[in-house]
Protein backbone atom coordinates (compact mmCIF):
# COMPACT_ATOMS: atom_id res chain seq x y z
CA UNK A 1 -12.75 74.17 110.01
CA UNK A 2 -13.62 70.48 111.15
CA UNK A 3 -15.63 69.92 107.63
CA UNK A 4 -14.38 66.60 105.12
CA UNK A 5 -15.42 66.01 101.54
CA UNK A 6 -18.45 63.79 102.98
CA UNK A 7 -19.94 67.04 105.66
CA UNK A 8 -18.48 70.23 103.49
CA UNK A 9 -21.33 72.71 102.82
CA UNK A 10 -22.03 75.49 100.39
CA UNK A 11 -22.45 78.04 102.35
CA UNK A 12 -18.87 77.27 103.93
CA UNK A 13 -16.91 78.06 101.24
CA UNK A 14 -19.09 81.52 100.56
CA UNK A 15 -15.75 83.39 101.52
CA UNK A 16 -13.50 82.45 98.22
CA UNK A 17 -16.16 81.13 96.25
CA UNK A 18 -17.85 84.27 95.04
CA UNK A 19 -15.07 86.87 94.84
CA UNK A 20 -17.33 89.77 93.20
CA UNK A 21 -18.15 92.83 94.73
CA UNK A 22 -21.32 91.96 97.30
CA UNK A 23 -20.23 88.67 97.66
CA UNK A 24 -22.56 86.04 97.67
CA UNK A 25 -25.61 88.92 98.39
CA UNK A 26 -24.93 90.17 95.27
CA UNK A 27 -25.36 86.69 93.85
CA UNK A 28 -28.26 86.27 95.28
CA UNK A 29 -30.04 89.62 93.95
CA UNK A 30 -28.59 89.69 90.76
CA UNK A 31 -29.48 86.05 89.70
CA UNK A 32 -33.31 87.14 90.53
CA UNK A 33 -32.93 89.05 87.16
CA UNK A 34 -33.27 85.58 85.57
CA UNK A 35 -35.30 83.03 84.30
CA UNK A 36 -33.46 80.01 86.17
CA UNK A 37 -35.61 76.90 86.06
CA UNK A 38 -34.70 73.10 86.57
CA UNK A 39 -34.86 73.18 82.81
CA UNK A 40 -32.59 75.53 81.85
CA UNK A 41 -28.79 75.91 81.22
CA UNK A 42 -26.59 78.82 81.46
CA UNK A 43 -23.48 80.16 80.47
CA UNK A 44 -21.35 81.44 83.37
CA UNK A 45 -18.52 83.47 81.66
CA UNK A 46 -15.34 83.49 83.42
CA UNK A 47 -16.36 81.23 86.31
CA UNK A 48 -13.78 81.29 88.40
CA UNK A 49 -14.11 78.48 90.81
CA UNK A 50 -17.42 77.86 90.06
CA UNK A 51 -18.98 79.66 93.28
CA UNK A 52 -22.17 81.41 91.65
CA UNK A 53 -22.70 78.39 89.08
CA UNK A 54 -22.90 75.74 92.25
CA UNK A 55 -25.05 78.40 93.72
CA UNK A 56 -27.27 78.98 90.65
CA UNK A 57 -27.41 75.22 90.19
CA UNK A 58 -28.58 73.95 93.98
CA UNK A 59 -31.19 76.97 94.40
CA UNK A 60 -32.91 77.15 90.85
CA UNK A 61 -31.75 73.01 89.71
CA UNK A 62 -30.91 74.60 86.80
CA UNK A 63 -27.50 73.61 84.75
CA UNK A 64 -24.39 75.78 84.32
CA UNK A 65 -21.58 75.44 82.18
CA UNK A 66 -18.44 77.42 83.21
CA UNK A 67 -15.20 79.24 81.43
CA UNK A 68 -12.52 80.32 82.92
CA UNK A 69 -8.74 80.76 81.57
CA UNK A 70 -7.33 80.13 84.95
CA UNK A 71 -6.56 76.32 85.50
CA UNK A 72 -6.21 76.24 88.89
CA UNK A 73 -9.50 78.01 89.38
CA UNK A 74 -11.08 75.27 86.83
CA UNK A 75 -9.41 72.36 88.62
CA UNK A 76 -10.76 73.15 92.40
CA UNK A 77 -13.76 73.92 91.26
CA UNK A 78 -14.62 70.41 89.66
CA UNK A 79 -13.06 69.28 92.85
CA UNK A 80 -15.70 71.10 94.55
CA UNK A 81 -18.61 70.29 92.63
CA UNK A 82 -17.78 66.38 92.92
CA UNK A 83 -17.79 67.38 96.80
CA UNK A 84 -21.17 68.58 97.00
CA UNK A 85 -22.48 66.17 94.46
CA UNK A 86 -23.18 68.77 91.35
CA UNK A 87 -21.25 67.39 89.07
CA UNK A 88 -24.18 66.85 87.14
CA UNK A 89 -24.93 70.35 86.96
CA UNK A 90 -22.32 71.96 86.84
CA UNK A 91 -19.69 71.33 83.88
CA UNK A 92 -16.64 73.62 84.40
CA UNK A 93 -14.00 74.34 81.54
CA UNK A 94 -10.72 76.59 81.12
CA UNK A 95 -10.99 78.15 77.81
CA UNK A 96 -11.87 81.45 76.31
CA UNK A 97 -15.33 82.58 75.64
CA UNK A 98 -13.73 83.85 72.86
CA UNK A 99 -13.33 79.99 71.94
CA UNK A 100 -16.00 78.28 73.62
CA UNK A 101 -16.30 75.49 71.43
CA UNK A 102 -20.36 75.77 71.74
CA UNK A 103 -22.87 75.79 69.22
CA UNK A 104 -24.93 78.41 67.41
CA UNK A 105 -27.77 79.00 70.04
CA UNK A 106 -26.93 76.32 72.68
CA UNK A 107 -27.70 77.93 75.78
CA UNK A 108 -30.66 79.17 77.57
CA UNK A 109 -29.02 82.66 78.63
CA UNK A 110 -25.22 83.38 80.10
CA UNK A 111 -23.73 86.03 83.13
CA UNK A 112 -20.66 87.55 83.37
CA UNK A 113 -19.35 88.45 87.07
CA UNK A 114 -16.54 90.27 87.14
CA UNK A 115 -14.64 88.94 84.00
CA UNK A 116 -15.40 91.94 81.27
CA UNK A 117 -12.48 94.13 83.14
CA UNK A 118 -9.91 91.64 81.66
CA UNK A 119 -11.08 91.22 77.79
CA UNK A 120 -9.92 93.82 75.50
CA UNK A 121 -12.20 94.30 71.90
CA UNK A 122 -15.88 93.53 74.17
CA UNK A 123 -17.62 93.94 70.60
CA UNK A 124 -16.11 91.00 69.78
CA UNK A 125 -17.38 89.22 73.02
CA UNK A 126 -21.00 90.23 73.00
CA UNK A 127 -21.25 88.99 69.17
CA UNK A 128 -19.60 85.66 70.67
CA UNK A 129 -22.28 85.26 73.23
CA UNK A 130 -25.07 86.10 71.03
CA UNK A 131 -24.16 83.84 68.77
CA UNK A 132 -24.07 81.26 71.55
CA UNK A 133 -27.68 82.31 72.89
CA UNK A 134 -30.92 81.19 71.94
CA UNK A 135 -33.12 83.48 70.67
CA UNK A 136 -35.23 85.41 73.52
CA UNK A 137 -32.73 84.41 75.90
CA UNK A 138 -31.16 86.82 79.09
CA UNK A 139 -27.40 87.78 79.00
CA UNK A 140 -26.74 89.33 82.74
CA UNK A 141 -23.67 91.33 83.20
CA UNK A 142 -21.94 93.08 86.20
CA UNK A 143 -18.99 93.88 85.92
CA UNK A 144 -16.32 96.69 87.53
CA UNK A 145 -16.74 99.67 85.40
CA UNK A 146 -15.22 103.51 85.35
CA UNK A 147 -17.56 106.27 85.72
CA UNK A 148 -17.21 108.51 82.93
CA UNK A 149 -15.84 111.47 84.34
CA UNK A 150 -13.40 109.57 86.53
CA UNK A 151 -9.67 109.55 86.54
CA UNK A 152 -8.69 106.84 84.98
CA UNK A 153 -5.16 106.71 86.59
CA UNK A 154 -5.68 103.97 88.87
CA UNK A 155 -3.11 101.93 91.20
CA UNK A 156 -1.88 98.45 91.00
CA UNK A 157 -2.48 95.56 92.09
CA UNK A 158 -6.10 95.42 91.89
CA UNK A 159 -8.35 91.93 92.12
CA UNK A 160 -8.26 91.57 88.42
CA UNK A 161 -4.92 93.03 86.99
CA UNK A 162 -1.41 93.05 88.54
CA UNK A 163 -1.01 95.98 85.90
CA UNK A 164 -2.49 98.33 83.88
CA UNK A 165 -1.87 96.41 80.36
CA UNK A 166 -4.01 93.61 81.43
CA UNK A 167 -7.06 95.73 82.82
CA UNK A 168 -9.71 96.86 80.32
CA UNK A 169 -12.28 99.02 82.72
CA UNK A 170 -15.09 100.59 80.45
CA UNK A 171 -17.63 102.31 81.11
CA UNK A 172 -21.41 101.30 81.26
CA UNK A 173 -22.51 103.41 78.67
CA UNK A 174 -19.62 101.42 76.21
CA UNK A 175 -21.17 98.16 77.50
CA UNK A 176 -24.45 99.48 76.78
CA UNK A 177 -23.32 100.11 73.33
CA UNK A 178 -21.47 97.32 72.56
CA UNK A 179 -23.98 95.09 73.19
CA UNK A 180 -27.10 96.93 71.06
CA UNK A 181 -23.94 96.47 68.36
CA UNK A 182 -23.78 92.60 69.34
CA UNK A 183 -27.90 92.67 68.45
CA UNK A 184 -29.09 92.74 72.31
CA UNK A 185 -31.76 95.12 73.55
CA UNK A 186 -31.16 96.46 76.96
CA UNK A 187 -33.97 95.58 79.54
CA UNK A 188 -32.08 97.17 82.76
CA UNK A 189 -28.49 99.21 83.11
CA UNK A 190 -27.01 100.98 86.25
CA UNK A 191 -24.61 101.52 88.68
CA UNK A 192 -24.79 99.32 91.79
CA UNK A 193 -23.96 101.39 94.41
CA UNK A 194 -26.46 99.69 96.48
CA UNK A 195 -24.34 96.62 96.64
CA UNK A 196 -21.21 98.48 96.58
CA UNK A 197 -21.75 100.65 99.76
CA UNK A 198 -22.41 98.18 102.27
CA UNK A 199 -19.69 95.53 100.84
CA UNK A 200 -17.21 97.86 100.90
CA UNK A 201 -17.89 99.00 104.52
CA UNK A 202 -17.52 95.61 105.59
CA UNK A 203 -14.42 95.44 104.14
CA UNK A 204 -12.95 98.36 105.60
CA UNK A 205 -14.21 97.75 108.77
CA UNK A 206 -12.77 94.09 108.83
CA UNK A 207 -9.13 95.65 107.85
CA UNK A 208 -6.67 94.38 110.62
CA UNK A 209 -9.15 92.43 112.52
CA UNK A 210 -7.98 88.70 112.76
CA UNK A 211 -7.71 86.33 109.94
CA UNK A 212 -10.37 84.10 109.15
CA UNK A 213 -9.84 80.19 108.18
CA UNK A 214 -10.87 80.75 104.49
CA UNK A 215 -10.52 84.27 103.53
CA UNK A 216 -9.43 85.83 100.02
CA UNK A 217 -5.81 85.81 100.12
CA UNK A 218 -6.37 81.89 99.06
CA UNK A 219 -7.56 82.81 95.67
CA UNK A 220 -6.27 86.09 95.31
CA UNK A 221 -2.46 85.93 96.06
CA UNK A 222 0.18 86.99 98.57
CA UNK A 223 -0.88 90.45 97.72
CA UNK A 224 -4.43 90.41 98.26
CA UNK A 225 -4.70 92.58 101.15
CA UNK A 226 -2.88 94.94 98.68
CA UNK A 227 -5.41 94.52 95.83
CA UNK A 228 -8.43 95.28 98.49
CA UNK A 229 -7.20 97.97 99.57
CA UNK A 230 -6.29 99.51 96.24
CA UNK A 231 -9.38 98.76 95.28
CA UNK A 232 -11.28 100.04 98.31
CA UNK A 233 -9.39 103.22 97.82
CA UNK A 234 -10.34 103.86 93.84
CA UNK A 235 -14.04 103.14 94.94
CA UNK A 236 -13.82 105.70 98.00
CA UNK A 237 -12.13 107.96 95.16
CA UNK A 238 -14.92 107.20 92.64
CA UNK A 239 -12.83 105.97 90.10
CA UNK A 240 -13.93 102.48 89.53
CA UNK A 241 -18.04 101.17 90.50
CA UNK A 242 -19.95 98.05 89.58
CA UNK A 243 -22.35 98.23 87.24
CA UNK A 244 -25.11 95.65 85.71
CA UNK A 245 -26.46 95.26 82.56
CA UNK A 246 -28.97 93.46 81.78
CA UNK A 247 -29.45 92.18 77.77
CA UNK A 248 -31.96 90.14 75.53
CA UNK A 249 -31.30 88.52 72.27
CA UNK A 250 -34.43 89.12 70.18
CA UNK A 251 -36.95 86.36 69.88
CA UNK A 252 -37.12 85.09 66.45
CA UNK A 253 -41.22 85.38 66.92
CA UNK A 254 -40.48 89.21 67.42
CA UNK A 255 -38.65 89.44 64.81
CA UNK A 256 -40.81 87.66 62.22
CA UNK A 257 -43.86 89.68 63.57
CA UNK A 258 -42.21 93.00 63.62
């Protein structure tokens, strides 16, 4: 693509760096939601290759720490932040959220991007990140999700499960609930069908035309195209949408006042 380490850009690598539905426009709207400032830092739960935290990062100055339980994803991405000089903030790690190693109330608000489909037990990860939050602080999630009166009999590969034992779709109403359980109130909820429409037009309409230089299959496997269009064909079916949630650990000046 004629770019080195020395002229490589952001907005060149949007292809594989922000593999959620909507793409880096999604990004872009959804991180509105949120209170970035050059003074805050953020949790970015199951990070990938750090795409929306290097985003985040250069447009708000804000810092990001990053989880991810894929290596490889970890290890290009640090690669890629020491490329476009954020290695000072943005501070990627693969481990769990489950086992983040942070403190009680360490960070200034998290998002989750298209990670909840592959944790089983989400009680058990929106008591995690509340514990991690500071009080008053955001917790953003969107996530793939199953309508409630969808069949749930979906086909495999998809972008996040080779099989159906690894792929825990829910549906917003049990995200909703599971995090009023964790101790968040819900600020905003829905199905994003706003974002979902005009991605997935562009995908289908892009299906067979010639390959781009960095496209998804470099992330996402030999089987990519597979995944896509499995997954274009369970959203055309209306089995599987993305929805966002949008969460607030109480403020312990609320609390006291209350």
């Amino acid at each position: 693509m004629g770019f080195n380490p020395d002229t490589l850009t952001a907005d060149a690598l949007t292809p594989v760096e922000e593999f959620h539905i909507g793409g880096r426009g999604a990004t872009e709207a959804l991180l509105e939601l949120l209170a970035l400032t050059e003074d805050s830092h953020f949790l970015d739960i199951g990070c990938g290759t750090g795409g929306t935290a290097r985003f985040a990062a250069a447009k708000y100055g804000c810092k990001v720490t990053g989880v991810d339980l894929s290596a490889n994803y970890v290890e290009v991405g640090k690669t890629v932040s020491h490329w476009l000089g954020l290695t000072s903030k943005v501070h990627l790690e693969c481990r769990s959220i489950l086992d983040s190693g942070l403190e009680d109330g360490a960070m200034d608000g998290a998002w989750m991007f298209h990670a909840g489909m592959n944790i089983p037990g989400k009680e058990s990860l929106f008591a995690e990140v509340h514990r991690i939050l500071k009080p008053g602080s955001a917790f953003l999630v969107y996530d793939v999700m199953r309508p409630a009166e969808a069949d749930a009999t979906l086909t495999y590969p998809l972008p996040w499960a080779s099989s159906e034992d690894i792929s825990h779709l829910e549906t917003l109403d049990t995200y909703v609930t599971g995090l009023e359980a964790a101790g968040f109130a819900i600020e905003a909820q829905g199905i994003r069908l706003d974002i979902a429409d005009s991605f997935f037009d562009k995908v289908e309409a892009a299906e067979g035309a010639a390959g781009a230089p960095l496209h998804l299959g470099i992330v996402m496997g030999a089987d990519a195209r597979e995944k896509t269009a499995n997954l274009l064909a369970a959203y055309r079916r209306g089995q599987v949408a993305p929805g966002m949630v949008l969460a607030r650990k109480a403020d312990d000046n609320m609390e006291t006042s209350q």
